[in-house]
Protein backbone atom coordinates (compact mmCIF):
# COMPACT_ATOMS: atom_id res chain seq x y z
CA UNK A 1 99.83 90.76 102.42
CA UNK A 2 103.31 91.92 104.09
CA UNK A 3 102.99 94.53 106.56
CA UNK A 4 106.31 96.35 107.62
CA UNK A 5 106.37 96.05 111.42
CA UNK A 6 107.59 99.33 112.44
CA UNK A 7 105.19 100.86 109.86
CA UNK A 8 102.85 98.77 112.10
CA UNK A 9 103.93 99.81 115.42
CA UNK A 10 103.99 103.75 114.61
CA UNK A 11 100.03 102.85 112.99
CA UNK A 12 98.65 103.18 116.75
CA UNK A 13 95.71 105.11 117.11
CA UNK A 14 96.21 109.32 118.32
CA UNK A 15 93.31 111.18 120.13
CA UNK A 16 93.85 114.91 119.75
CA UNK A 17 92.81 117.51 122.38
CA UNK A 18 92.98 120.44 119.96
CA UNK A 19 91.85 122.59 123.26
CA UNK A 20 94.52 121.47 125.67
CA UNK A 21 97.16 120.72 122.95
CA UNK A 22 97.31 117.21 124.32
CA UNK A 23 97.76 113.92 122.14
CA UNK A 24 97.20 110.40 123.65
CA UNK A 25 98.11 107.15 122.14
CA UNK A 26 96.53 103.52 122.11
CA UNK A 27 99.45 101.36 121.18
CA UNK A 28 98.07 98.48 118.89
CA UNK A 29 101.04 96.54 119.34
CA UNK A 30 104.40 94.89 117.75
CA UNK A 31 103.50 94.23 114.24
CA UNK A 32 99.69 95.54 114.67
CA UNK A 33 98.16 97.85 112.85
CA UNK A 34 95.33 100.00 113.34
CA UNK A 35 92.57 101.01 111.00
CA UNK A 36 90.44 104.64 110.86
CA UNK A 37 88.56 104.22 114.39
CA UNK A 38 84.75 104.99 114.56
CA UNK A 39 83.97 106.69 117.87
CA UNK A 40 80.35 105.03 119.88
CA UNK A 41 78.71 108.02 121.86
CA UNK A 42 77.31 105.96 125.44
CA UNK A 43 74.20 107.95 124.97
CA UNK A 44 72.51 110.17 122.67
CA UNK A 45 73.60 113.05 125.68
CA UNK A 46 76.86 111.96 126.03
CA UNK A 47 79.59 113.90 126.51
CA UNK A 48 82.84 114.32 124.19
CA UNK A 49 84.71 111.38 125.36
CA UNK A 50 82.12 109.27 126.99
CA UNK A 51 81.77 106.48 124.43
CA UNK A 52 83.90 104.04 123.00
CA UNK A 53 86.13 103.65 120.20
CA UNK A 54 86.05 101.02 117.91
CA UNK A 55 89.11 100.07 115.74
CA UNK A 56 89.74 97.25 113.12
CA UNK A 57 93.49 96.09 114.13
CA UNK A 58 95.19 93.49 111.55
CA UNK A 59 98.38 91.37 113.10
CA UNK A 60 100.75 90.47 110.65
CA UNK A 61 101.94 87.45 112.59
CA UNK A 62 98.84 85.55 112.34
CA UNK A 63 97.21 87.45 109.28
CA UNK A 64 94.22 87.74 111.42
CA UNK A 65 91.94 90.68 112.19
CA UNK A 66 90.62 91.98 115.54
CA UNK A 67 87.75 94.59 116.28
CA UNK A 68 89.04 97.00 119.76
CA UNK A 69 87.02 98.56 121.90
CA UNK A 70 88.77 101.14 123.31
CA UNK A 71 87.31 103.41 126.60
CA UNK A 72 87.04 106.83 125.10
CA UNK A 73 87.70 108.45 128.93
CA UNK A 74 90.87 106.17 129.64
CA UNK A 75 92.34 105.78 125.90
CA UNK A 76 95.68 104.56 126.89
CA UNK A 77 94.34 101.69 129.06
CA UNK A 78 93.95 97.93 127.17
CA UNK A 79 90.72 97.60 125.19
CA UNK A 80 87.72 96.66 127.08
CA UNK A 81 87.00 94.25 124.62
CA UNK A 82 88.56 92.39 121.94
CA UNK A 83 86.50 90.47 118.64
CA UNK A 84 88.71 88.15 117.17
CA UNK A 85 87.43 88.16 113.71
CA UNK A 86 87.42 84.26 111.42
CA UNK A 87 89.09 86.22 108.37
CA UNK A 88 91.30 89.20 107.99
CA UNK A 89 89.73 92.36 106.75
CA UNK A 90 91.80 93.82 103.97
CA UNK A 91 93.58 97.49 104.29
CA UNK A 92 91.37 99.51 102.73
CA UNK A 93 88.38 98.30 103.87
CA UNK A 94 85.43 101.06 104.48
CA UNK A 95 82.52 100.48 107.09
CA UNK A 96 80.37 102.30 109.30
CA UNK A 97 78.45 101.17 112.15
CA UNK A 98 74.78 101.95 112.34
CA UNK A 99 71.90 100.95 114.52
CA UNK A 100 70.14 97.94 113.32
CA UNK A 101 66.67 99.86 113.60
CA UNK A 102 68.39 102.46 110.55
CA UNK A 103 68.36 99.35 108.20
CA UNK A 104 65.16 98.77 108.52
């Protein structure tokens, strides 16, 4: 699959303060693009942005997928941690993250 890199580059994620009619941006890179982001609250208490957001990111240079996880409280900062995942996941792709103990 060919992904147009500057369709790539403007594909970084946006956090909207609707409030303080702020916008931040996590830059996924040159020729990365960023899929629909899943917020993880740190507790069941937590506040608004204390959490972490995950993010499928495809890299058309390698074909190759990465999961993000991105600080909620410091969104423009490098993600805290980085999955490099053995296949890419196709645009498109629809997922949700659950705890293990709702499967059961």
């Amino acid at each position: 699959m060919e992904v147009n890199a500057e369709w790539a580059m403007q594909n970084g994620l946006r956090k909207h303060d609707l409030a303080a009619g702020k916008v931040e941006r996590h830059d996924a890179g040159t020729g990365r693009a960023a899929t629909e982001p899943v917020f993880v609250p740190a507790s069941p208490d937590a506040g608004e942005d204390e959490g972490w957001v995950l993010s499928v990111i495809y890299d058309a240079a390698t074909d190759s997928s990465d999961v993000v996880v991105i600080d909620a409280t410091d969104f423009t900062a490098p993600p805290v941690a980085t999955i490099h995942l053995k296949r890419r996941v196709p645009f498109g792709f629809h997922g949700i993250w659950v705890q293990g103990a709702s499967l059961g």
